[in-house]
Structure formats: C-alpha cells, structure tokens
C-alpha atoms as a PDB file:
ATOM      1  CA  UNK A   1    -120.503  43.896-106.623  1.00  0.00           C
ATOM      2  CA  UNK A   2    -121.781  46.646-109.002  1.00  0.00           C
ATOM      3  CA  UNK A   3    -124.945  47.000-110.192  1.00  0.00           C
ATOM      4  CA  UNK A   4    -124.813  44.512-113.723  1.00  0.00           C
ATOM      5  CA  UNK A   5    -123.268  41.991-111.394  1.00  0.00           C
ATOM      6  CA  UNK A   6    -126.565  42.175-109.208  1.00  0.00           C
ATOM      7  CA  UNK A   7    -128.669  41.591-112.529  1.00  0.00           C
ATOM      8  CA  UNK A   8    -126.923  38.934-113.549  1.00  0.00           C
ATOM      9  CA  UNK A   9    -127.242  37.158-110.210  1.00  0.00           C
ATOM     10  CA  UNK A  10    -130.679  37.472-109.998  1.00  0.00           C
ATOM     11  CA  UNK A  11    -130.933  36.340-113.819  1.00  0.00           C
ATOM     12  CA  UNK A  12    -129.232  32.930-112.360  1.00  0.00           C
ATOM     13  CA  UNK A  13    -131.190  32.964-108.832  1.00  0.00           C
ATOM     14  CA  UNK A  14    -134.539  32.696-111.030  1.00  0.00           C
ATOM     15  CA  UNK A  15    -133.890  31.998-114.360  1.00  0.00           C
ATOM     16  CA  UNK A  16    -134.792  35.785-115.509  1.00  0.00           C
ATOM     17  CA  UNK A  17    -133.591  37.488-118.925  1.00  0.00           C
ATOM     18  CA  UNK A  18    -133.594  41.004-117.113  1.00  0.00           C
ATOM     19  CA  UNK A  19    -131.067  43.555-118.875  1.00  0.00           C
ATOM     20  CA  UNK A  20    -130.147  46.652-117.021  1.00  0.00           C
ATOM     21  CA  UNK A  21    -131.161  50.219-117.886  1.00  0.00           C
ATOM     22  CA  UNK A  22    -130.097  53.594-116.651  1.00  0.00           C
ATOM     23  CA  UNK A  23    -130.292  54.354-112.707  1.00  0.00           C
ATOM     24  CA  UNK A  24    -133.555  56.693-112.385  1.00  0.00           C
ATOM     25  CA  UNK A  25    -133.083  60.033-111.841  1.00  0.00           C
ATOM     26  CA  UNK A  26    -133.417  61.195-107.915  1.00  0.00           C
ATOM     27  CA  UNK A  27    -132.873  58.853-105.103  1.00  0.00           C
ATOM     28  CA  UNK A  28    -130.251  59.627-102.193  1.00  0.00           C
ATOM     29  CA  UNK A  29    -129.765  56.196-100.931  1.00  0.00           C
ATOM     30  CA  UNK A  30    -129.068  53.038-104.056  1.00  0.00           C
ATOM     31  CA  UNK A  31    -131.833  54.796-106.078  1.00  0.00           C
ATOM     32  CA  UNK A  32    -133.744  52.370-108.630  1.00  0.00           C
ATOM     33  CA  UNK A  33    -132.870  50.734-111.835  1.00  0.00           C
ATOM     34  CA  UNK A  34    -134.898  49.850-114.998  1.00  0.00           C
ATOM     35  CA  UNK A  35    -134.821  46.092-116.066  1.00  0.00           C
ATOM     36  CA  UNK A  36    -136.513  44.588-119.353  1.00  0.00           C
ATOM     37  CA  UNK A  37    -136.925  41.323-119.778  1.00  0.00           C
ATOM     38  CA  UNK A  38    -136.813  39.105-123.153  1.00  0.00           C
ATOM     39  CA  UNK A  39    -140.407  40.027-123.824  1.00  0.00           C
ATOM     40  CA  UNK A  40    -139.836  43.156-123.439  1.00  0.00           C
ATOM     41  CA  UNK A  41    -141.755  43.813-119.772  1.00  0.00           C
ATOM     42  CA  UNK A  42    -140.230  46.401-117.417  1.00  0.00           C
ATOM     43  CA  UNK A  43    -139.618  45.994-114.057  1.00  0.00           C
ATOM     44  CA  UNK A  44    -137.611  48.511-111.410  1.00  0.00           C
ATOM     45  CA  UNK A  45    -134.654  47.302-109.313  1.00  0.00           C
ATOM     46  CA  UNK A  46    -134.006  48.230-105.355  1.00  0.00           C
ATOM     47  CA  UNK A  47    -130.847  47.457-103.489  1.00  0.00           C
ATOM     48  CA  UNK A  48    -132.254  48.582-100.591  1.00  0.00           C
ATOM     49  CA  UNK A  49    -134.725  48.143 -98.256  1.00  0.00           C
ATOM     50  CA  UNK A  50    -136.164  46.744 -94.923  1.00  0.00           C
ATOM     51  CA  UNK A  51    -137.464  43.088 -94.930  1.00  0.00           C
ATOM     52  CA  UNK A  52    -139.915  44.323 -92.388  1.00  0.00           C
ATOM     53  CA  UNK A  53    -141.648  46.306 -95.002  1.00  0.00           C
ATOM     54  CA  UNK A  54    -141.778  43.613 -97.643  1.00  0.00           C
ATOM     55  CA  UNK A  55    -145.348  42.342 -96.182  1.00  0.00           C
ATOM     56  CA  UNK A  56    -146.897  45.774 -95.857  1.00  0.00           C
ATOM     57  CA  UNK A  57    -146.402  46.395 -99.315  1.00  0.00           C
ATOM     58  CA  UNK A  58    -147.785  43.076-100.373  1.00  0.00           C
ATOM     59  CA  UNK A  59    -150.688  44.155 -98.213  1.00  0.00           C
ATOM     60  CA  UNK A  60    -151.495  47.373 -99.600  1.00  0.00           C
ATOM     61  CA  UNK A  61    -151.096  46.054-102.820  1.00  0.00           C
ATOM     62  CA  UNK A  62    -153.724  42.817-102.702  1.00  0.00           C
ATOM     63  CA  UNK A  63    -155.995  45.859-101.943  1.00  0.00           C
ATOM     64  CA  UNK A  64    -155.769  47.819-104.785  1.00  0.00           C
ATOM     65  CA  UNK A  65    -153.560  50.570-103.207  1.00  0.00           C
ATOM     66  CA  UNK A  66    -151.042  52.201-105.964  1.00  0.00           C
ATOM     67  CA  UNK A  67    -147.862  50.710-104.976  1.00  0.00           C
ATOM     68  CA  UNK A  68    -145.728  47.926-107.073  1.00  0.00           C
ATOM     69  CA  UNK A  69    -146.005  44.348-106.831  1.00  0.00           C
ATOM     70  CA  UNK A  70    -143.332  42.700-105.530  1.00  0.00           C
ATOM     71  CA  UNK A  71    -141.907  40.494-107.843  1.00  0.00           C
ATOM     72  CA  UNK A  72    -138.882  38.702-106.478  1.00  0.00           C
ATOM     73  CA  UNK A  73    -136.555  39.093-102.711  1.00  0.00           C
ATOM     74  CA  UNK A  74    -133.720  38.248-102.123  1.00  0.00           C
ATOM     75  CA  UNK A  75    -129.672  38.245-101.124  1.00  0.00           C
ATOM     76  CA  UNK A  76    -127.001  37.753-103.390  1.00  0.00           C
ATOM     77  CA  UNK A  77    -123.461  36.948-101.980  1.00  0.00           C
ATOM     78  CA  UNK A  78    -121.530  39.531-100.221  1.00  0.00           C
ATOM     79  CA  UNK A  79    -124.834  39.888 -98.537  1.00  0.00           C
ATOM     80  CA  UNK A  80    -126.233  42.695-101.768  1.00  0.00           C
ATOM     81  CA  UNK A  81    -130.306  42.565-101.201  1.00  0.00           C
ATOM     82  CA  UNK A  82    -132.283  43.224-104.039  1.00  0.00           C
ATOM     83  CA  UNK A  83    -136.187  43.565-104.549  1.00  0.00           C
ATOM     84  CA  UNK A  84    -137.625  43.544-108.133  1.00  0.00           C
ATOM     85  CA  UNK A  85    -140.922  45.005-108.210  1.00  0.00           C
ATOM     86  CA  UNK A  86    -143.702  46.073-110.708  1.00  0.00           C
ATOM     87  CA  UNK A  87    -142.964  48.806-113.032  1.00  0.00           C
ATOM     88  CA  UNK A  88    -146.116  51.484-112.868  1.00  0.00           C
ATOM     89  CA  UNK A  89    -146.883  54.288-115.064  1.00  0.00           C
ATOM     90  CA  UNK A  90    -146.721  57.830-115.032  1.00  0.00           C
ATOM     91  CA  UNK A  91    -144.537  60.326-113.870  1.00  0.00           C
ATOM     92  CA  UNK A  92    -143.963  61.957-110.615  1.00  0.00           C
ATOM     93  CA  UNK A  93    -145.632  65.010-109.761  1.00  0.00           C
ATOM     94  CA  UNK A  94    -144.566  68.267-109.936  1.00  0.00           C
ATOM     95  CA  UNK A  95    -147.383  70.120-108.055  1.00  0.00           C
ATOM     96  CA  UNK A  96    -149.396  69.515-105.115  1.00  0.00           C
ATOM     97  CA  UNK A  97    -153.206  70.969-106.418  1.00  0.00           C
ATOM     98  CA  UNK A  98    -156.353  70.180-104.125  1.00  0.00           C
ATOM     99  CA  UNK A  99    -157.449  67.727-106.364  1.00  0.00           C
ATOM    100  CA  UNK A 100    -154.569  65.663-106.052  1.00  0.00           C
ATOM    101  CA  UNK A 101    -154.234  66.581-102.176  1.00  0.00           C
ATOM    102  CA  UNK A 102    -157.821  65.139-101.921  1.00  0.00           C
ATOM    103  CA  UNK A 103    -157.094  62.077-103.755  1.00  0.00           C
ATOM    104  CA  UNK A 104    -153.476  61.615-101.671  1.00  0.00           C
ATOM    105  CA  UNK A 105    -155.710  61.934 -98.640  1.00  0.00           C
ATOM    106  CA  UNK A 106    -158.330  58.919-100.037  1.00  0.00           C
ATOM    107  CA  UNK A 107    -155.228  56.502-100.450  1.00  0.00           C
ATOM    108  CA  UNK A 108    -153.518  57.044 -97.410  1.00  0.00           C
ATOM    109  CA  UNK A 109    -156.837  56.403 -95.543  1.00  0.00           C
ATOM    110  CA  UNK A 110    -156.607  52.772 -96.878  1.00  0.00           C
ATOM    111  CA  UNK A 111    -153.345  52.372 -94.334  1.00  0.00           C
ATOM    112  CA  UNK A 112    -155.282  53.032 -91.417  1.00  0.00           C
ATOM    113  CA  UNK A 113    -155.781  50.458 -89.066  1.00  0.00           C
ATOM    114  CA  UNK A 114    -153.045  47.235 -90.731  1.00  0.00           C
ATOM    115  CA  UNK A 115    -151.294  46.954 -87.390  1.00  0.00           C
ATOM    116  CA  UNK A 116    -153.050  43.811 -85.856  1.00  0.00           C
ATOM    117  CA  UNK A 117    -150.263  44.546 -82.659  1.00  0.00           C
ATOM    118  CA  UNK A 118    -150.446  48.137 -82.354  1.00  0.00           C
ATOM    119  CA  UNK A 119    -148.375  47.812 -78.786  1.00  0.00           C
ATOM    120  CA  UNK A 120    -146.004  45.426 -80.604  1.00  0.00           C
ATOM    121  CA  UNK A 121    -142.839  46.447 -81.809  1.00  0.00           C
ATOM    122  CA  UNK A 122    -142.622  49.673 -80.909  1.00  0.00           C
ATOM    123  CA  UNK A 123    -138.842  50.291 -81.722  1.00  0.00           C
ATOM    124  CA  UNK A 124    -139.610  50.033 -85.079  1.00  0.00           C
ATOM    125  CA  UNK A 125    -142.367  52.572 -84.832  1.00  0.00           C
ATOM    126  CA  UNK A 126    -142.538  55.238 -87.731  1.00  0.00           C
ATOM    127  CA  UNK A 127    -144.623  57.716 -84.523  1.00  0.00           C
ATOM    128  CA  UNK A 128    -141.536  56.284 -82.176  1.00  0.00           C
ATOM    129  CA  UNK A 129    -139.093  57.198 -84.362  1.00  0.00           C
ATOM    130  CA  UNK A 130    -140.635  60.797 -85.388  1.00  0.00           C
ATOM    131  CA  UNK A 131    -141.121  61.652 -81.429  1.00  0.00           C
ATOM    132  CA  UNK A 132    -137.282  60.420 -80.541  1.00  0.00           C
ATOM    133  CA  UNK A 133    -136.023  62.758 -83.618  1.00  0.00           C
ATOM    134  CA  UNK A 134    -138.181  65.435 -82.018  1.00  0.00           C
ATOM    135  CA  UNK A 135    -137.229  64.916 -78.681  1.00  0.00           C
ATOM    136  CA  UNK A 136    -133.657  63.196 -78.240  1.00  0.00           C
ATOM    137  CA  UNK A 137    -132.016  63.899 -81.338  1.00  0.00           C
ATOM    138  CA  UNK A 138    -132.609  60.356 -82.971  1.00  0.00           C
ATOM    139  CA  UNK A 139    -130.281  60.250 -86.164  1.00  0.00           C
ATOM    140  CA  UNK A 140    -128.007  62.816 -84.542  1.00  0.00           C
ATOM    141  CA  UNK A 141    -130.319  65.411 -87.064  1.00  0.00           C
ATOM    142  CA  UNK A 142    -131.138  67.983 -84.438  1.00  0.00           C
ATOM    143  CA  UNK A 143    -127.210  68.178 -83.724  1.00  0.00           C
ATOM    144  CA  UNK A 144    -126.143  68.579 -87.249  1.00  0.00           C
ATOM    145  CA  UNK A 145    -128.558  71.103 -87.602  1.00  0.00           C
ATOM    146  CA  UNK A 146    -127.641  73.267 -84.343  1.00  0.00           C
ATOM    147  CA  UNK A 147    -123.357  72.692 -86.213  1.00  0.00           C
ATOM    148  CA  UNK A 148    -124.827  74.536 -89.553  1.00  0.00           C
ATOM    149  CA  UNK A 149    -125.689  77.888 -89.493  1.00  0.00           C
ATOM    150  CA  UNK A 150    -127.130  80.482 -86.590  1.00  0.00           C
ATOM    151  CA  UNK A 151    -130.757  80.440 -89.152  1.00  0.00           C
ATOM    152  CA  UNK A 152    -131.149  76.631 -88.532  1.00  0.00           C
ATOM    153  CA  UNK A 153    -129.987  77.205 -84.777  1.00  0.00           C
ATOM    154  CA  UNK A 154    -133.001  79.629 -84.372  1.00  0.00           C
ATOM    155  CA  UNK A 155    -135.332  77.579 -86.544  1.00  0.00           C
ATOM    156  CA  UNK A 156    -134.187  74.762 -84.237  1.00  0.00           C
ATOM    157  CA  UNK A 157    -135.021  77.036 -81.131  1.00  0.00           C
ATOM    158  CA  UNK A 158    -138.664  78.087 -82.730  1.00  0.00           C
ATOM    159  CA  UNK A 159    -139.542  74.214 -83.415  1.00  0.00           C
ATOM    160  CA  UNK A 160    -138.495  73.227 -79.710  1.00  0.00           C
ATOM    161  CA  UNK A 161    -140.571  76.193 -78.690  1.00  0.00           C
ATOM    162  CA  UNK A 162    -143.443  74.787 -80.346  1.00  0.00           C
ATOM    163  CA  UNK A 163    -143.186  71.779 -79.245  1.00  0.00           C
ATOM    164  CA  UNK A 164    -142.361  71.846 -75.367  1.00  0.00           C
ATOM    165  CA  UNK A 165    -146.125  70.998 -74.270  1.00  0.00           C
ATOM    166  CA  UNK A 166    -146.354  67.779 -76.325  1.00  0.00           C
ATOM    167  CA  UNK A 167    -143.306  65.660 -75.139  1.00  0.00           C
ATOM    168  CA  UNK A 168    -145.313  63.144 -74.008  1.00  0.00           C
ATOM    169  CA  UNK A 169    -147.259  62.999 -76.552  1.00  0.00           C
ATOM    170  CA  UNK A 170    -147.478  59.069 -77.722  1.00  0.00           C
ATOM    171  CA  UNK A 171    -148.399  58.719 -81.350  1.00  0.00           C
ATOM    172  CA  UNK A 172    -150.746  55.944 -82.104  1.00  0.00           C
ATOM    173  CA  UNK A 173    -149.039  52.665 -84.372  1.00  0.00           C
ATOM    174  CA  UNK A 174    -152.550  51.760 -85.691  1.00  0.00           C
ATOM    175  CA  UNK A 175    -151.592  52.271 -89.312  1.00  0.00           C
ATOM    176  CA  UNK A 176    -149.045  51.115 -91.811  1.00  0.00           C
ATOM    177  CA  UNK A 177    -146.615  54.834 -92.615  1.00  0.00           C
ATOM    178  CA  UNK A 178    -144.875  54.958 -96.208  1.00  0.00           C
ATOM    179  CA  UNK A 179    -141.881  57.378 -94.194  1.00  0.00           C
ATOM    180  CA  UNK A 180    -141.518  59.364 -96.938  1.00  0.00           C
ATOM    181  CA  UNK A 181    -144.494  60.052 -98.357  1.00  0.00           C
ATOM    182  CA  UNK A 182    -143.488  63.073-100.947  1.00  0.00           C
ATOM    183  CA  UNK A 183    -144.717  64.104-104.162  1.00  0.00           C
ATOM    184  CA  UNK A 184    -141.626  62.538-105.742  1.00  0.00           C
ATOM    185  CA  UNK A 185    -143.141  59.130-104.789  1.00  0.00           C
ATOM    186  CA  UNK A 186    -146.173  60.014-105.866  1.00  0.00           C
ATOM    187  CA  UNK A 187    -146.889  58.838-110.272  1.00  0.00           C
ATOM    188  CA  UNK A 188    -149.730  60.118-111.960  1.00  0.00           C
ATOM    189  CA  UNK A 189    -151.148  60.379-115.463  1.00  0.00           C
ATOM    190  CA  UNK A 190    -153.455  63.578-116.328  1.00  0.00           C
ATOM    191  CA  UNK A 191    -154.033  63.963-113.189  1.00  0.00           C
ATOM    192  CA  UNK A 192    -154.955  60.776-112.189  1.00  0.00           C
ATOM    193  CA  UNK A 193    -152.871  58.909-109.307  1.00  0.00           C
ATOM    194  CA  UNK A 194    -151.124  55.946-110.639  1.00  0.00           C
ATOM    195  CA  UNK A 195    -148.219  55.236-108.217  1.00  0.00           C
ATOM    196  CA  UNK A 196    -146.608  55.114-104.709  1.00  0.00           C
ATOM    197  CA  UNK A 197    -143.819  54.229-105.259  1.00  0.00           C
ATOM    198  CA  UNK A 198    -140.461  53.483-102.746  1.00  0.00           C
ATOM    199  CA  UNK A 199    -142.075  52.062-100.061  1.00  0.00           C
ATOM    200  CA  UNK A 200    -138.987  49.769 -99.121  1.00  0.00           C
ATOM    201  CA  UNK A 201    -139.115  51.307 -95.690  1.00  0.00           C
ATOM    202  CA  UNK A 202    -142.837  51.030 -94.889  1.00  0.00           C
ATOM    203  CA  UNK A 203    -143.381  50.107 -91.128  1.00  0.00           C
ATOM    204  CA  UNK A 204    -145.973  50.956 -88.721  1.00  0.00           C
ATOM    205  CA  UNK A 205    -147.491  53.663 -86.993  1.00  0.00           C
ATOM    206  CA  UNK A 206    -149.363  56.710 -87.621  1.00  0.00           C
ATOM    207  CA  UNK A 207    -150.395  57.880 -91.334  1.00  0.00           C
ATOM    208  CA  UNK A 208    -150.539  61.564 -89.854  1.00  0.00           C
ATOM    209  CA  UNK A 209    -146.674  61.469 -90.736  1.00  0.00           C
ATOM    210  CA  UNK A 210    -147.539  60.748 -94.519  1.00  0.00           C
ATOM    211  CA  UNK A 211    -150.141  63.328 -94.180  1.00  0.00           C
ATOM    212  CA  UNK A 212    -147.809  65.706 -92.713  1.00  0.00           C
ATOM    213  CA  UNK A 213    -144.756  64.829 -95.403  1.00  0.00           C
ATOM    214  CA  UNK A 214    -147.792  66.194 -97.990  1.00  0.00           C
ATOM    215  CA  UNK A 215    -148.353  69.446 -95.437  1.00  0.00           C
ATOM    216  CA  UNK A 216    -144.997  70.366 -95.459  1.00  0.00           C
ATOM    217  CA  UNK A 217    -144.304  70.227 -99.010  1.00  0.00           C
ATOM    218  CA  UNK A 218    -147.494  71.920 -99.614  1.00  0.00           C
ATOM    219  CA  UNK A 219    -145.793  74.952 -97.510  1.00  0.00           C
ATOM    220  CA  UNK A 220    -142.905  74.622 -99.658  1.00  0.00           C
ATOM    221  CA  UNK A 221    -143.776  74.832-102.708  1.00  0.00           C
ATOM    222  CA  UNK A 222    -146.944  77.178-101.924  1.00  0.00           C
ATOM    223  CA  UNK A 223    -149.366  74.712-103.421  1.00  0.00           C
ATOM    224  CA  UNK A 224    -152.101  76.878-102.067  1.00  0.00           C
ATOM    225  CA  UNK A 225    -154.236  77.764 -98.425  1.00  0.00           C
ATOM    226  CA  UNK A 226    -157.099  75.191 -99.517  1.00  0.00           C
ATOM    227  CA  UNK A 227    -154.518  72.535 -99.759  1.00  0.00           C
ATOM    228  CA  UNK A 228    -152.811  73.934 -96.558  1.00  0.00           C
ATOM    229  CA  UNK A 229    -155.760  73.877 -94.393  1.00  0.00           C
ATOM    230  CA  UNK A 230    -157.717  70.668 -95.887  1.00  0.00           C
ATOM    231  CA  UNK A 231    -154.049  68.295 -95.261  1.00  0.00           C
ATOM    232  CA  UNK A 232    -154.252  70.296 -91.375  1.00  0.00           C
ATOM    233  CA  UNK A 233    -157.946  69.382 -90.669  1.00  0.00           C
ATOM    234  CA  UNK A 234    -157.019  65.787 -91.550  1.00  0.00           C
ATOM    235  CA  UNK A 235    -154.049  65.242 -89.264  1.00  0.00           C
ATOM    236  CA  UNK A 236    -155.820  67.071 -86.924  1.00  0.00           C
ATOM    237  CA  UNK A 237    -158.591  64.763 -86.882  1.00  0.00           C
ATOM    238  CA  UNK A 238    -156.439  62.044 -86.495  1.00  0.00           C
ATOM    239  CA  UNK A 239    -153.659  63.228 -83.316  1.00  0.00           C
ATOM    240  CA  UNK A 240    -155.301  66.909 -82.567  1.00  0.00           C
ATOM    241  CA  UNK A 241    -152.889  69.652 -82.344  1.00  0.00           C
ATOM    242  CA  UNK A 242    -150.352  68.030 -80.020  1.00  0.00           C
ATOM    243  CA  UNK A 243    -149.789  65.243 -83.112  1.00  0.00           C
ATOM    244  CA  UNK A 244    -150.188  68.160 -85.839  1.00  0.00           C
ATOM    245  CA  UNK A 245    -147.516  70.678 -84.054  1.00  0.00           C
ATOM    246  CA  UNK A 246    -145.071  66.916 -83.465  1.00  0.00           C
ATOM    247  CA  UNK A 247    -145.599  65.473 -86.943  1.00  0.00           C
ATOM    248  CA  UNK A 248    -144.846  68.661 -88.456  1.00  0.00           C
ATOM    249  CA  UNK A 249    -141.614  69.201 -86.366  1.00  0.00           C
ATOM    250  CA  UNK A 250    -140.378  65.903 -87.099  1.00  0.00           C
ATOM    251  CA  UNK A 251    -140.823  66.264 -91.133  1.00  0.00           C
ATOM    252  CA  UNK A 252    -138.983  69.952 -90.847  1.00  0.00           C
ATOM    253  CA  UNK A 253    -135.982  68.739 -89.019  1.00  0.00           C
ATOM    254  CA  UNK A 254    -135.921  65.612 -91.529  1.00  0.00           C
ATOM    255  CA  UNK A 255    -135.853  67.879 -94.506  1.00  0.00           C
ATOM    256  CA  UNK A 256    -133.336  70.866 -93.131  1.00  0.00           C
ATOM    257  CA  UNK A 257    -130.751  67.651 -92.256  1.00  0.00           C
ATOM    258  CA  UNK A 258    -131.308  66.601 -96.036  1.00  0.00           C
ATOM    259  CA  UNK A 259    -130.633  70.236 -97.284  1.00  0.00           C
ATOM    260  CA  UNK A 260    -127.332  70.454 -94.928  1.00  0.00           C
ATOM    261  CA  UNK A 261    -126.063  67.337 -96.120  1.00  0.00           C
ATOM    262  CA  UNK A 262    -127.120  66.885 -99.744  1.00  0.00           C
ATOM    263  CA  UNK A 263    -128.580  70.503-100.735  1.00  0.00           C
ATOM    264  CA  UNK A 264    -127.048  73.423 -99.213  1.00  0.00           C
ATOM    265  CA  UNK A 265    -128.705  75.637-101.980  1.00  0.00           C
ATOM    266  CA  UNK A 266    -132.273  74.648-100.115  1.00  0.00           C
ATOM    267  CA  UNK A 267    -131.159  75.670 -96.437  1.00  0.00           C
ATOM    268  CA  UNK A 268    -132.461  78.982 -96.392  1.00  0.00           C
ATOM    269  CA  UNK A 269    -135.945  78.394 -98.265  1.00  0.00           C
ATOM    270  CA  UNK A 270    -136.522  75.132 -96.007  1.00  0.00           C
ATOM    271  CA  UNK A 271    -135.769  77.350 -93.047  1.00  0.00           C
ATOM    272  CA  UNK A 272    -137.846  80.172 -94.306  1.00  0.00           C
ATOM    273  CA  UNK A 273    -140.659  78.070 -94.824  1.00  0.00           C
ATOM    274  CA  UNK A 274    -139.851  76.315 -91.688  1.00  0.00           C
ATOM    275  CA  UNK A 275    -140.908  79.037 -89.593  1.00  0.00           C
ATOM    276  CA  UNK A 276    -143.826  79.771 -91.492  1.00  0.00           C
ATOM    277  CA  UNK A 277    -145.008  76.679 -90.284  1.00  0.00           C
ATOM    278  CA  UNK A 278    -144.218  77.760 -86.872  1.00  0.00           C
ATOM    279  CA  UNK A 279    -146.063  80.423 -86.954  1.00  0.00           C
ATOM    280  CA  UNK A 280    -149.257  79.197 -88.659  1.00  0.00           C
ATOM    281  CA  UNK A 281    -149.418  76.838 -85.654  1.00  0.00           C
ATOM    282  CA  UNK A 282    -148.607  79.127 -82.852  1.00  0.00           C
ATOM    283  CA  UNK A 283    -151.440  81.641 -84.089  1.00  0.00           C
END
C-alpha cells in the first residue's frame, strides 16, 4: 500500500479531507509526510511507531511539553499503522549554543519521574536497552562495528575499556526517554524552542540518555566546552560517572552503526570524535 493509498484510508476511517504533500526531508525509517486538510490546516503523517509510546506522548503533551498532539491512531489493512499528529512550527536546529543546551535541559527535566512502575516492564526499558547494546551486543551493533574497519575495531576496544567497571551498572526507569533525542528533533523559531518532534518510540527509563544524545552531538559538532561540561554535570547528577561513561558509550556505538550502514562518509569523524569522548572521561 503506498503512501496516497494510506491517506486515502484514513480520509474514509474518519471522514478527513487530508491531501498528501512531499515526504520531509531526513528520516531513516518511513520518515513523515505533510497533510492539509480542506481548510487548509497541516498536519504530519507517521507510518511508524510503537503503540507503547502513544500515551507518553499524550502525557507530555497535556503538560505543555513541545511535542505534537496526537490527532488520530490507527491500522489500515495489510496491517499499515499510521499516526496523524499536530503540525508545529519552526525548523530544526542547526547548532547546539548554551542557550539552547540550557533550555533542552529545562524540557527534558519535565520527563523525570512519569513511570508510576519503575520495576515494571523492564524489557522495554530505554536504560535496559542502552546497557544490553553496551554490554551484549543488543541490535548486533557492536558486531557490525568490529566487521567495518580496524578504526571502529579500536574505537570499539577504547569504549569497552571505558566501560569495564560499570557492567553492572542498572540505570534507573524513573523517567519517560524520547530515544533519540537529537538536534534534528529539536524545532525552534529565533531561538526559541518550539518542537520535539518524532517521539513515536518514547518508552521509559532514564532521561540521562536524551541528555547524553545532546552531549554527544555537542562533541560532534564542537558546539563549545560550556555546552560540553554544563550537559556532563547534568547526567552526572542524575547516574554519576558510572551512568555518564554507559550513556555515552551506548549513544557512540548507536551513531558509528548509523554511519556504517547509512553514512560511510561520517565513519571517521564519528570515530574521531568518539575517542575524544573517551578520553575526556578517562582524564
């Protein structure tokens, strides 16, 4: 079923007039779509996400928090999900300065504490998940990475290095965790934060790993030492050292095994970069 097909069945499913734009740019996975409806309002189209994040992003939003409303749920036949959610301003950023970094921080403080069962449903765990990629080669990242080239083998080696005193470390799963928590999600307007957007995988756990999805790109793109040390002190505060050095690890591997499969042009700064971070937390 392609992608005017979907439209059309929601447009029957709940007596919508949405017509279908261009796919956004960006997006690895089904991406988003623009839809307009008769009047005129935008909206943006997902064909994928979990169900179990559906809630959490209903609750952050009844609170004010940045992210879309969700509009309508639902499966089509040939089992196609689709969300339609709010359509927010802005664009996404381009640079990570400390005044942003400071209001990031603000808005990811409103996730802590939504788990009412932190010992609940632990599989599901954003800090389970981030350990097991860590530490038993969840996703099968760690191997790919060790198959690619002897830099990533050694950056590999470093991390594990690192690491080694914290394997059982257990991340708390206090807080609701966006997973991917970088700038490209992030709209804003003159410098003013209008969005989070592409939360369809929001689950539980730690917001350390949002911090720490910030950190790293903030290493990346050299958004500065202030920003560098004020993200640290925050996950810090939240899982010491042991969650700093883990959180950090996990976001590294996650971003070399995107280079190797989707961006082989971004290996070699990722890795470069990688060991930076490394170092900065060995010292």
């Amino acid at each position: 079923m392609d992608v005017a097909e979907i439209v059309a069945g929601i447009n029957a499913a709940h007596d919508t007039t949405y017509t279908l734009g261009p796919r956004f740019a960006g997006g690895y996975q089904d991406g988003a779509y623009p839809l307009v409806d008769i009047h005129g309002q935008q909206y943006v189209l997902k064909l994928s996400y979990a169900p179990r994040a559906i809630p959490l992003i209903q609750q952050l939003h009844a609170c004010g928090y940045p992210t879309p409303g969700v509009i309508y749920i639902g499966q089509l036949a040939g089992h196609t999900p689709y969300l339609v959610q709010e359509f927010l301003s802005g664009a996404p950023l381009a640079a990570l300065t400390l005044a942003l970094a400071e209001q990031l921080v603000r808005l990811i403080d409103q996730q802590a504490d939504r788990n009412p069962t932190p010992q609940a449903d632990w599989q599901h765990s954003w800090s389970r998940y981030a350990h097991a990629v860590v530490f038993a080669n969840e996703s099968d990242w760690t191997a790919r990475i060790r198959r690619a080239t002897p830099a990533t083998v050694q950056l590999l080696d470093g991390i594990a290095q690192l690491v080694a005193p914290f394997q059982s470390l257990v991340l708390p799963n206090t807080d609701i965790v966006h997973g991917d928590f970088s700038i490209e999600n992030v709209l804003a307007d003159h410098g003013r934060i209008t969005g989070i957007i592409d939360m369809c995988y929001a689950g539980y756990g730690t917001r350390a790993i949002d911090l720490a999805t910030l950190l790293h790109f903030a290493y990346v793109h050299d958004s500065g030492e202030l920003v560098r040390q004020g993200l640290q002190q925050q996950i810090r505060q939240l899982v010491d050292h042991a969650g700093l050095c883990v959180c950090l690890a996990y976001r590294i591997i996650a971003m070399l095994a995107w280079a190797i499969e989707c961006d082989h042009q971004a290996i070699d700064r990722y890795v470069h970069h990688g060991w930076q971070i490394v170092r900065d937390l060995s010292d």
